[in-house]
PDB file of N, CA and C in Angstrom:
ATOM      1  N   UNK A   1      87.008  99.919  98.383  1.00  0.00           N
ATOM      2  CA  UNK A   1      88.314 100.466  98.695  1.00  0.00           C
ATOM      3  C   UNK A   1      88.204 101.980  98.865  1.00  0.00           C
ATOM      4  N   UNK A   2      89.133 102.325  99.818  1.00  0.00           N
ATOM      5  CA  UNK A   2      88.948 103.972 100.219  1.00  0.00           C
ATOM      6  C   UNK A   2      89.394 104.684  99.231  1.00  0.00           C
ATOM      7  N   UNK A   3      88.629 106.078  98.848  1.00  0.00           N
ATOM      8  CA  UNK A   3      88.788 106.457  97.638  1.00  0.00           C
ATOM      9  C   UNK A   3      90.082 107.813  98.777  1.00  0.00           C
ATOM     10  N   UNK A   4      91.190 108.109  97.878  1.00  0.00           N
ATOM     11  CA  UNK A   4      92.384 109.234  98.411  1.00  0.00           C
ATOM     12  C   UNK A   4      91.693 110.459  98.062  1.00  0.00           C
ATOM     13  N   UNK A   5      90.591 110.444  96.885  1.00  0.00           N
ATOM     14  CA  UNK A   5      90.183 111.664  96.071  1.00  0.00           C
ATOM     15  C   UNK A   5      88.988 112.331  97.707  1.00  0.00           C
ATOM     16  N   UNK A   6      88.485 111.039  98.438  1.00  0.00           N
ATOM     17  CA  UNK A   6      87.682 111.499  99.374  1.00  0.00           C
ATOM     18  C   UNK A   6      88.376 111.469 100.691  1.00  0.00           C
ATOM     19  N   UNK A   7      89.276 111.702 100.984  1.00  0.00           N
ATOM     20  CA  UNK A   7      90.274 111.945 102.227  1.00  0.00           C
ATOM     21  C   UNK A   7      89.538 112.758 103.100  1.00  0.00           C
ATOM     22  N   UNK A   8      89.214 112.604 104.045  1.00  0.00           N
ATOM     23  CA  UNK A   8      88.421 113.241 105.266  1.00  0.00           C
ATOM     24  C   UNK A   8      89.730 114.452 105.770  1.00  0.00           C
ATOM     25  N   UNK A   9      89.012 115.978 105.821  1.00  0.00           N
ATOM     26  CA  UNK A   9      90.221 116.431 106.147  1.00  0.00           C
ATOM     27  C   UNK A   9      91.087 116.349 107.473  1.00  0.00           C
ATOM     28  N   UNK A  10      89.890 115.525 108.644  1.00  0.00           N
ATOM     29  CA  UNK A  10      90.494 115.772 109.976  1.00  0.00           C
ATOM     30  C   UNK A  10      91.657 114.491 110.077  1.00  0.00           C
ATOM     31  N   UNK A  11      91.832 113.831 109.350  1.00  0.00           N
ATOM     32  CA  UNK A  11      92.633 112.610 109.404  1.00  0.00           C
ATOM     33  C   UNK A  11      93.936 113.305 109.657  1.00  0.00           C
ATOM     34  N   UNK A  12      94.732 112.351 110.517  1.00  0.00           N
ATOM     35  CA  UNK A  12      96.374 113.093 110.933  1.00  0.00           C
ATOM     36  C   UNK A  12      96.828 113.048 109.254  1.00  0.00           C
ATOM     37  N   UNK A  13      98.062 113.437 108.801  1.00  0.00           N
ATOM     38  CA  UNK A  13      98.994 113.466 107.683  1.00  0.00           C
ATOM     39  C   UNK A  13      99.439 112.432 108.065  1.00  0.00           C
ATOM     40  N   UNK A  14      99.905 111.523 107.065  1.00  0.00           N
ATOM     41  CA  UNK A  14     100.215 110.791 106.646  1.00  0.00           C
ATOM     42  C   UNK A  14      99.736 109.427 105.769  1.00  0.00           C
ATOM     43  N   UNK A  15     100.242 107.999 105.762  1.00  0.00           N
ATOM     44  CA  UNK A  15      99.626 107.304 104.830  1.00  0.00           C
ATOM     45  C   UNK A  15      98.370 106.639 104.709  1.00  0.00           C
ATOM     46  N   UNK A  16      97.557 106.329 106.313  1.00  0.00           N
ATOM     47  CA  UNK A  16      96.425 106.250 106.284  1.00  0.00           C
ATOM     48  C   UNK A  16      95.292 107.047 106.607  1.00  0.00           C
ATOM     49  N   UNK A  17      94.427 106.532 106.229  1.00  0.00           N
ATOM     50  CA  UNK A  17      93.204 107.774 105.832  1.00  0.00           C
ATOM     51  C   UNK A  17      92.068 107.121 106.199  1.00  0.00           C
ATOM     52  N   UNK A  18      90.960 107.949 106.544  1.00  0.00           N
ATOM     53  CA  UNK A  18      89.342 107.732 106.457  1.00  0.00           C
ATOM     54  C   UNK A  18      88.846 108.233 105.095  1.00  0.00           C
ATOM     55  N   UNK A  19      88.133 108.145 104.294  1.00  0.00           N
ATOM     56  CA  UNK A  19      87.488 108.821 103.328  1.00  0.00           C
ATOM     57  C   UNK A  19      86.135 109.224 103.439  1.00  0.00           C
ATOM     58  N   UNK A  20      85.342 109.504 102.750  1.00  0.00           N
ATOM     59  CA  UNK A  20      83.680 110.458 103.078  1.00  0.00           C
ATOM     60  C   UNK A  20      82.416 109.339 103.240  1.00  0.00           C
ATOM     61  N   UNK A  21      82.757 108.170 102.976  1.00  0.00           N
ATOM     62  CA  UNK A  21      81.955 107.179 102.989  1.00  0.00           C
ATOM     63  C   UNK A  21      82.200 106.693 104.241  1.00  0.00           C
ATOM     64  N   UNK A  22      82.699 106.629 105.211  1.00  0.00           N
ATOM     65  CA  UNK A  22      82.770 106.299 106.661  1.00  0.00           C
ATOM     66  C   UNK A  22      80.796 106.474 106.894  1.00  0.00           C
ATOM     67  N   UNK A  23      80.524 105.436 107.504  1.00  0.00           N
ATOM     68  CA  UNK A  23      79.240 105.430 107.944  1.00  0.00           C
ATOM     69  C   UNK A  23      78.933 105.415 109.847  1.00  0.00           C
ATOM     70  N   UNK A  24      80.192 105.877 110.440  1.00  0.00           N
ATOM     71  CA  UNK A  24      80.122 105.779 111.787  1.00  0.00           C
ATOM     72  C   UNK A  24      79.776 104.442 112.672  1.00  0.00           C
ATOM     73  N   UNK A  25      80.424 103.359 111.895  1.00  0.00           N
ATOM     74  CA  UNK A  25      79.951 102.357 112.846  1.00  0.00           C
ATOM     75  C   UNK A  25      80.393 101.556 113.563  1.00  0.00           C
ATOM     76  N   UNK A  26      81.799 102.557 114.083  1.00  0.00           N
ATOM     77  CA  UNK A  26      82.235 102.448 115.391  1.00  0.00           C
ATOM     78  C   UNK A  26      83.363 101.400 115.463  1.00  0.00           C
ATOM     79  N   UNK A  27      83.651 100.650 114.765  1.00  0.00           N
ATOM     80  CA  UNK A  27      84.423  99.476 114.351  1.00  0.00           C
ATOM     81  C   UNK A  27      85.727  99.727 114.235  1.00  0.00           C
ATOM     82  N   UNK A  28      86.447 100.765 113.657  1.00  0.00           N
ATOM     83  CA  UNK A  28      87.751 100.912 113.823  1.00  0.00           C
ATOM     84  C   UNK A  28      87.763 101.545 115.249  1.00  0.00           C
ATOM     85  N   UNK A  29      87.278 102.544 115.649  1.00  0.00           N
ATOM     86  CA  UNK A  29      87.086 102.934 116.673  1.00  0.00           C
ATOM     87  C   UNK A  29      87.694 101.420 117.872  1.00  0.00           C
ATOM     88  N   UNK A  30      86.547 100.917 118.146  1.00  0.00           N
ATOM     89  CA  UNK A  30      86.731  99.525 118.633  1.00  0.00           C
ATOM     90  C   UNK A  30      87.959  98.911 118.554  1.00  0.00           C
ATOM     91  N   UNK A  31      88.568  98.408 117.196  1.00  0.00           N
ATOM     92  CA  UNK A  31      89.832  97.702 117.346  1.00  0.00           C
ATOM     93  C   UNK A  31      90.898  98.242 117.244  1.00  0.00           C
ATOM     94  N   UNK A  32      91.086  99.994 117.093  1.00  0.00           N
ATOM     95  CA  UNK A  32      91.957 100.018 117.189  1.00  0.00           C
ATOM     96  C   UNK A  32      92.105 101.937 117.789  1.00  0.00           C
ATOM     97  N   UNK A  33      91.509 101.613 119.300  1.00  0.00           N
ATOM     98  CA  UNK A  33      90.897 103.356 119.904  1.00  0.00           C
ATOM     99  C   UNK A  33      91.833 104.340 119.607  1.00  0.00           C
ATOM    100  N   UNK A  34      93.289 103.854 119.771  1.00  0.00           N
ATOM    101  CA  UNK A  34      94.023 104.922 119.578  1.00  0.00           C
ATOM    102  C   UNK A  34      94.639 105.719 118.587  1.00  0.00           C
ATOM    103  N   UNK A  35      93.977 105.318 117.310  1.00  0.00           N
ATOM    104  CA  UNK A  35      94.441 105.331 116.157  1.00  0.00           C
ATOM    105  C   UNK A  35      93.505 106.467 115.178  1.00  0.00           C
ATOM    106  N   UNK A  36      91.916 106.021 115.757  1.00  0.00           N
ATOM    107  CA  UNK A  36      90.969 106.728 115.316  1.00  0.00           C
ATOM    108  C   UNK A  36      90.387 107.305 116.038  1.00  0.00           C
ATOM    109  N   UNK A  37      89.550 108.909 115.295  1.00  0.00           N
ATOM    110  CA  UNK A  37      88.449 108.996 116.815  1.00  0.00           C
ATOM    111  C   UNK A  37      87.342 109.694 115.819  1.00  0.00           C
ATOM    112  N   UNK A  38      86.678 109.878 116.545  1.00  0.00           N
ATOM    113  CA  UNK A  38      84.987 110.239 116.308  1.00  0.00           C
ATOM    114  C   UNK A  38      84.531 111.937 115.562  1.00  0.00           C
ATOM    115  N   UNK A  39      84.467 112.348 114.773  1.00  0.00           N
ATOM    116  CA  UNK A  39      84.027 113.831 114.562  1.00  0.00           C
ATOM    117  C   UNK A  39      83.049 113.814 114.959  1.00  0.00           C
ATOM    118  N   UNK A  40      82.504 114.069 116.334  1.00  0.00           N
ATOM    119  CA  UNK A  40      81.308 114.054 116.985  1.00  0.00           C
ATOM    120  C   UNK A  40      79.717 115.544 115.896  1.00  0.00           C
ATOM    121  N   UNK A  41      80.271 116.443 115.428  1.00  0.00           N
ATOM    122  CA  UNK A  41      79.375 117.157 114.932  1.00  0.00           C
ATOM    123  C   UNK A  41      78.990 116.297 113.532  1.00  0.00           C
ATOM    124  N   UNK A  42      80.238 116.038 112.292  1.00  0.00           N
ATOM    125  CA  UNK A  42      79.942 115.466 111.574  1.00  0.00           C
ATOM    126  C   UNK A  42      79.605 113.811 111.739  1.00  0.00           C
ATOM    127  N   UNK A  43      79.335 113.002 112.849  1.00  0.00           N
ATOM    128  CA  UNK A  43      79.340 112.008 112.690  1.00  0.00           C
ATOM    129  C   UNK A  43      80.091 111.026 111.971  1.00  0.00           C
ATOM    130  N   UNK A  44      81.205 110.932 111.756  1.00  0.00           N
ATOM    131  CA  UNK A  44      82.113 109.748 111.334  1.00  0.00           C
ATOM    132  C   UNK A  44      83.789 109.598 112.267  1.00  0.00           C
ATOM    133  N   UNK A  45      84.380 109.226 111.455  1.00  0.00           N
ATOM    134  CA  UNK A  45      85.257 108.592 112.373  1.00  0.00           C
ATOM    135  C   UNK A  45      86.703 109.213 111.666  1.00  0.00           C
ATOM    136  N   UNK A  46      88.039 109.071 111.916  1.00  0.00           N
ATOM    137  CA  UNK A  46      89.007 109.337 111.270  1.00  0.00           C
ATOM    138  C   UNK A  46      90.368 108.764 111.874  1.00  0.00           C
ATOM    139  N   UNK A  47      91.505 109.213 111.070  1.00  0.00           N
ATOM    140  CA  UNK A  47      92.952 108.499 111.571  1.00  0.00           C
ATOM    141  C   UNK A  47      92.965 109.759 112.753  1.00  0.00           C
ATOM    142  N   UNK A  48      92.986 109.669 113.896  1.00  0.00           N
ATOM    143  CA  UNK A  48      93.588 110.482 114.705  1.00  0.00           C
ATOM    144  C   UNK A  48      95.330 110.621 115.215  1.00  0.00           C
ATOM    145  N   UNK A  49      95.573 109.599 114.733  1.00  0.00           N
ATOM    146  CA  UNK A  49      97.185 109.460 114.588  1.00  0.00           C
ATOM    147  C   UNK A  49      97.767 108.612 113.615  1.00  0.00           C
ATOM    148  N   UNK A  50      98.701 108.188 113.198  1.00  0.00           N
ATOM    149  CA  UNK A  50      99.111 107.522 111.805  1.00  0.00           C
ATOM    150  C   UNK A  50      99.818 106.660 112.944  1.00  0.00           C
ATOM    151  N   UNK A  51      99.882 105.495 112.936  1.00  0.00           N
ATOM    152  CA  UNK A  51     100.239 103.892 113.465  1.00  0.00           C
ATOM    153  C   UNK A  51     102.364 104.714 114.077  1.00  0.00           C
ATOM    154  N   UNK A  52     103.014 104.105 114.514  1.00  0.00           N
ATOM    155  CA  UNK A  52     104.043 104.263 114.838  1.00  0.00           C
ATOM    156  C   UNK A  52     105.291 102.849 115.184  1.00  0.00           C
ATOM    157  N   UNK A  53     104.323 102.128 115.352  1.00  0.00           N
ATOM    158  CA  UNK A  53     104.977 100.945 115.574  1.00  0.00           C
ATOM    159  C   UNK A  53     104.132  99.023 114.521  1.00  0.00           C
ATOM    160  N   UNK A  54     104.578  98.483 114.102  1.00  0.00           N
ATOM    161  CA  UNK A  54     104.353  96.967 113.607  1.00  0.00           C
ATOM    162  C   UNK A  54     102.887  96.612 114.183  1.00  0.00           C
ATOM    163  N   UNK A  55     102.611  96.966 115.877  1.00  0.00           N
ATOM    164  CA  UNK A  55     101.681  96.553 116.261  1.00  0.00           C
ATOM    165  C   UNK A  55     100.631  97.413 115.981  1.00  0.00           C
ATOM    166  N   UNK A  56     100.773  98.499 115.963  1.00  0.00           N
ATOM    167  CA  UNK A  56      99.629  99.716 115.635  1.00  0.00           C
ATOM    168  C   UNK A  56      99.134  99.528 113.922  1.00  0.00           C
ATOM    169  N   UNK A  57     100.233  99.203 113.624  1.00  0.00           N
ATOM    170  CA  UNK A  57     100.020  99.348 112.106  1.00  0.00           C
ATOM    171  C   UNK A  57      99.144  97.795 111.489  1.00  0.00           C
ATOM    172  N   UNK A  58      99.082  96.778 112.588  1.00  0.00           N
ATOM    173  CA  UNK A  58      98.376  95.717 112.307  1.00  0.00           C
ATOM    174  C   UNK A  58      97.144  96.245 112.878  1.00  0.00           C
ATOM    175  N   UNK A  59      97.235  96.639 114.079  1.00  0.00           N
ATOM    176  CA  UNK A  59      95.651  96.849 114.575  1.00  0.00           C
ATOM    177  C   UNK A  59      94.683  97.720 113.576  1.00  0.00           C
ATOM    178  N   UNK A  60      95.626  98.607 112.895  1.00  0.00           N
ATOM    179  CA  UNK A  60      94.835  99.514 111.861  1.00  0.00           C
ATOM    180  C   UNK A  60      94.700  99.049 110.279  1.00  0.00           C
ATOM    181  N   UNK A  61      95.437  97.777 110.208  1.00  0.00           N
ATOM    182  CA  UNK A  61      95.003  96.911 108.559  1.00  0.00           C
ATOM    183  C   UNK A  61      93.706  95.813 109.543  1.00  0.00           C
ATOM    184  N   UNK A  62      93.448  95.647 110.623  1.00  0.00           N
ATOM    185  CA  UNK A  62      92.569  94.578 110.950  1.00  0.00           C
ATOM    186  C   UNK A  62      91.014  95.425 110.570  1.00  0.00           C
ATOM    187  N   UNK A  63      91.398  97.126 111.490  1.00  0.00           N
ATOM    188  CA  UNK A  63      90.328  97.525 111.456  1.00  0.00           C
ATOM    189  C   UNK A  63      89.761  98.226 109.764  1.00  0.00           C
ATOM    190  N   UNK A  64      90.506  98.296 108.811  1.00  0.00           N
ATOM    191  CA  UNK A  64      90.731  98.395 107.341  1.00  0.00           C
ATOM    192  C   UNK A  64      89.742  97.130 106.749  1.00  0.00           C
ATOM    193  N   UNK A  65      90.659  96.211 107.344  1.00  0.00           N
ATOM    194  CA  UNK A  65      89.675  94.917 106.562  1.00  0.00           C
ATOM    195  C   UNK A  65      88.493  94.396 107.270  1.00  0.00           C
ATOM    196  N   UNK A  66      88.028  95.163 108.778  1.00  0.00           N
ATOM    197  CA  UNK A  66      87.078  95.265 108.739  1.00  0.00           C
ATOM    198  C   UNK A  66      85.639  95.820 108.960  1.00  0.00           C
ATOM    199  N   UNK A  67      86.192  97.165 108.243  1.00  0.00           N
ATOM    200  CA  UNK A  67      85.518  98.486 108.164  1.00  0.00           C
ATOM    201  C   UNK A  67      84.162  97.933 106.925  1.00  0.00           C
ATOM    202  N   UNK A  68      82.838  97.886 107.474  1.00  0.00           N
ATOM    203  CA  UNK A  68      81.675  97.712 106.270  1.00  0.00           C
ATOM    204  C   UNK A  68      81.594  98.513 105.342  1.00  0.00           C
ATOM    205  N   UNK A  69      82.248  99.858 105.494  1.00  0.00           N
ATOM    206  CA  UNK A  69      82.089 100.300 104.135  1.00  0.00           C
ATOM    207  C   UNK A  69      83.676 100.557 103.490  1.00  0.00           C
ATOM    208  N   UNK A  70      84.234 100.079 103.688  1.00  0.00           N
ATOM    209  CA  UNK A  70      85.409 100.628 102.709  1.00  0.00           C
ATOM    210  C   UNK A  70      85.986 101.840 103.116  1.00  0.00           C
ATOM    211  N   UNK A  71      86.109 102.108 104.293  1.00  0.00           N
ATOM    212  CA  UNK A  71      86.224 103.841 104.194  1.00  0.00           C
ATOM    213  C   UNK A  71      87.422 104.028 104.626  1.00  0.00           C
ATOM    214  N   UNK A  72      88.436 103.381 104.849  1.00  0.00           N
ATOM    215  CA  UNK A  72      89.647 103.205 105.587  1.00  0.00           C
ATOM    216  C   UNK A  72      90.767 102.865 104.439  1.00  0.00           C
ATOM    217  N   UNK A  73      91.496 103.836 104.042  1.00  0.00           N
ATOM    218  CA  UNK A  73      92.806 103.169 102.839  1.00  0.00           C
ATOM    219  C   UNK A  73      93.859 103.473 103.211  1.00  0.00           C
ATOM    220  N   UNK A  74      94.898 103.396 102.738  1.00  0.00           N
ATOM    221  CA  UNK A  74      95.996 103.750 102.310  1.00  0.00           C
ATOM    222  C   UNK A  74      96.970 103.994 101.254  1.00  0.00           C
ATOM    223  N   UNK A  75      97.654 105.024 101.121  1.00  0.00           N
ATOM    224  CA  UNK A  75      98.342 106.140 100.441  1.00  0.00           C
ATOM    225  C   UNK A  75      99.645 105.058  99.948  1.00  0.00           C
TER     226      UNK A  75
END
């Protein structure tokens, strides 16, 4: 489970988050592009926007539950 104490700082504000254990492997990215994107220098991934609608907000619990490391929570 995503730790809040490791909140990635580039993540938009609000309730979901990437944390420091993100291992870049592209997977939320994938299911849900518009939601997350890439810190290309640091290599990992983050919320680039916080969900807005029922459907966004499912695409981003799919890619949550199936992120390999845990790195995806919510607040």
């Amino acid at each position: 489970m995503a730790d809040p104490r490791l909140r990635l700082r580039d993540n938009a504000p609000g309730r979901f988050f990437v944390d420091s254990e993100c291992t870049d492997c592209d997977t939320c990215r994938c299911l849900a592009p518009g939601l997350f994107a890439r810190n290309d220098e640091a290599g990992y991934s983050y919320v680039v926007r916080q969900p807005v609608d029922d459907d966004e907000a499912d695409e981003l619990y799919e890619a949550m539950d199936r992120c390999p490391a845990d790195a995806i929570g919510e607040m």
